[in-house]
N, C-alpha and C. Protein backbone atom coordinates (compact mmCIF):
# COMPACT_ATOMS: atom_id res chain seq x y z
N UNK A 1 -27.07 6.18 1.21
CA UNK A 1 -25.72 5.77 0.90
C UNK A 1 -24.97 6.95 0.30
N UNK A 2 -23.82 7.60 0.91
CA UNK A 2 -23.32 8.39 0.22
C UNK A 2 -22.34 7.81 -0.84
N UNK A 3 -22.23 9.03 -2.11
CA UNK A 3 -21.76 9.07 -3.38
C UNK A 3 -20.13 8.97 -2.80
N UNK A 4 -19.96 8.23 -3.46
CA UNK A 4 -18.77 7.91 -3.94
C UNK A 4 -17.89 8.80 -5.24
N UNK A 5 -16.43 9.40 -5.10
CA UNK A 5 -15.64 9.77 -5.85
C UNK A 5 -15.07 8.75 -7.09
N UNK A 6 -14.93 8.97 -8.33
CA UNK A 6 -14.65 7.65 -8.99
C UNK A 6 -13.08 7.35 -8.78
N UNK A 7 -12.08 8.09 -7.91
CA UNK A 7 -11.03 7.64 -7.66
C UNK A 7 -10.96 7.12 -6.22
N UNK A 8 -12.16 7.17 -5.33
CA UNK A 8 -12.20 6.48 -4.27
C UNK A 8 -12.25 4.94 -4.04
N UNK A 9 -11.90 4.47 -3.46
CA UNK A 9 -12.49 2.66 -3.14
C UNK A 9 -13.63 2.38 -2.08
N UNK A 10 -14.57 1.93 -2.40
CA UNK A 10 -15.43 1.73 -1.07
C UNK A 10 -15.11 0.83 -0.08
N UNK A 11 -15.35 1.19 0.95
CA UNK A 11 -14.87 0.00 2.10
C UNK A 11 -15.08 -1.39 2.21
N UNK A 12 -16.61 -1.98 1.05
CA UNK A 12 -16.64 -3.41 0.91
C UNK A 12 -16.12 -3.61 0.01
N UNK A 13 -15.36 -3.26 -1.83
CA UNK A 13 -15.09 -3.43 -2.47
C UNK A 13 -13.90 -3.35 -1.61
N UNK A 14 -12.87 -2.57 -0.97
CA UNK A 14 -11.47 -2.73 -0.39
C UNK A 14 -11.16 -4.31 0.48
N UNK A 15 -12.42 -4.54 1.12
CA UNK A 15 -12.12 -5.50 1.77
C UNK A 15 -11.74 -6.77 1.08
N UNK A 16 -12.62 -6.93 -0.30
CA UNK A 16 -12.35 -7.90 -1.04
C UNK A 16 -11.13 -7.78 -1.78
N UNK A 17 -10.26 -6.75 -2.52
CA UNK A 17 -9.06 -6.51 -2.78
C UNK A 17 -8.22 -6.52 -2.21
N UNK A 18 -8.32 -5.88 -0.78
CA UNK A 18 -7.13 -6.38 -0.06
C UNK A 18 -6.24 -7.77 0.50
N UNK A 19 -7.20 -8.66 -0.15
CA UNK A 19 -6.83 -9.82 0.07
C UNK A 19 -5.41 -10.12 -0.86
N UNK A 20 -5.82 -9.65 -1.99
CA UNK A 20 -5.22 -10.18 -3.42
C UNK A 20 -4.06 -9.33 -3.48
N UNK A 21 -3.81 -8.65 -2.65
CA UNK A 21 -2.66 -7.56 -2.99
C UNK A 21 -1.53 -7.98 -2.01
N UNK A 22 -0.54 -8.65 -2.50
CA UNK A 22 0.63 -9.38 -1.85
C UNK A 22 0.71 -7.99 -0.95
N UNK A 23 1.61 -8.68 0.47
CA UNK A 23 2.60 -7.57 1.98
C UNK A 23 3.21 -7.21 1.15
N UNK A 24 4.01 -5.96 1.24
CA UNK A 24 5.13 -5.52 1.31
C UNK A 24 6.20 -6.28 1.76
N UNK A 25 7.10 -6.94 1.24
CA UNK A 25 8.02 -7.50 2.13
C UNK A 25 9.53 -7.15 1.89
N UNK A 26 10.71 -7.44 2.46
CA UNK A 26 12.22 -7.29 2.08
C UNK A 26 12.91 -8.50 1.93
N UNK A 27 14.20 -8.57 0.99
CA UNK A 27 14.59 -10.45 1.22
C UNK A 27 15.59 -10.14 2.13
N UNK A 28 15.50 -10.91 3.39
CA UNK A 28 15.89 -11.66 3.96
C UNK A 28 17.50 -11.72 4.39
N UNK A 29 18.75 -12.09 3.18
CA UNK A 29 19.12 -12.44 2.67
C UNK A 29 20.22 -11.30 2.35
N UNK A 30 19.15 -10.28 1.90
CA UNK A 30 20.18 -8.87 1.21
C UNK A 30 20.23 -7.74 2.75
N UNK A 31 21.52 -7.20 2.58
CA UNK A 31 21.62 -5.87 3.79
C UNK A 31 21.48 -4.90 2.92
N UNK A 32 20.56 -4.02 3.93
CA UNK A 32 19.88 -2.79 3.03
C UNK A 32 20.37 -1.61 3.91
N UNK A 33 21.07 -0.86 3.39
CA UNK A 33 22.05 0.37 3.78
C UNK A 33 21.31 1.64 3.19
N UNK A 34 20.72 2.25 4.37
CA UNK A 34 20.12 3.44 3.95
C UNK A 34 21.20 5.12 4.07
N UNK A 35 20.77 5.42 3.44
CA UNK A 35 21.76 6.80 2.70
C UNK A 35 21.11 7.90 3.80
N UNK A 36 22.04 8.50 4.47
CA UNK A 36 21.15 9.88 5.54
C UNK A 36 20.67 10.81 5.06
N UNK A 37 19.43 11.15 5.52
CA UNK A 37 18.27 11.57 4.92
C UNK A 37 17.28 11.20 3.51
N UNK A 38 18.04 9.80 3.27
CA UNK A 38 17.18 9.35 1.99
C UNK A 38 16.15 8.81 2.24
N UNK A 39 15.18 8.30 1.41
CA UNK A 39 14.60 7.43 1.34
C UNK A 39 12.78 7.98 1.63
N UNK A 40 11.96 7.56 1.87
CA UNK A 40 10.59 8.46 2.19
C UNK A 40 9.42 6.87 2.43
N UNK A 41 8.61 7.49 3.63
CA UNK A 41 7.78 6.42 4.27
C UNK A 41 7.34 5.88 3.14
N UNK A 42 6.59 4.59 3.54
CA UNK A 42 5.94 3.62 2.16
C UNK A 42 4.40 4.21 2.26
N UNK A 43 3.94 4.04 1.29
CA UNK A 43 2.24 4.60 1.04
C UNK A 43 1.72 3.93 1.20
N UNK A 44 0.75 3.88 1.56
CA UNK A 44 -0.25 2.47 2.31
C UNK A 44 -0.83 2.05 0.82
N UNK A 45 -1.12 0.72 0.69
CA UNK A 45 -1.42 0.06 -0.61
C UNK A 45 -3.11 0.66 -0.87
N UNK A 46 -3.40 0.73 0.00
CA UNK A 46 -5.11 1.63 -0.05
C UNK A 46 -4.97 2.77 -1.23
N UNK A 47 -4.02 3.45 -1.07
CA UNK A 47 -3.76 4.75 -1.55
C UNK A 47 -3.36 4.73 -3.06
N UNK A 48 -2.62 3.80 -3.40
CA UNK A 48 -1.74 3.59 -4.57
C UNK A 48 -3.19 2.58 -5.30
N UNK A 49 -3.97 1.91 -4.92
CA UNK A 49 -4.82 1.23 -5.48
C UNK A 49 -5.56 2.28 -6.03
C-alpha cells in the first residue's frame, strides 16, 4: 500500500466524503453578469477538502 501525504485524501476515505459535501449550485432566480476577463474556473471540491 503506498504512503500517503498527510494533506492528501485517499480514494476510499474520498468516496465516503464526497457524499456529504453539498453540488455547487447557483439560484435560479438571480442574473449573474460576469465582468470581461473576471472571474477564475471553480476548484474541484477534492482539492479544497
Amino acid at each position: 500500500m503506498p504512503k500517503i501525504k498527510s494533506w492528501e485524501v485517499s480514494d476510499s476515505f474520498w468516496t465516503i466524503v464526497e457524499t456529504l459535501i453539498p453540488p455547487p449550485g447557483r439560484d435560479p432566480n438571480k442574473e449573474y453578469k460576469r465582468k470581461f476577463g473576471g472571474g477564475r474556473k471553480p476548484i474541484p471540491s477534492r482539492t479544497i477538502f
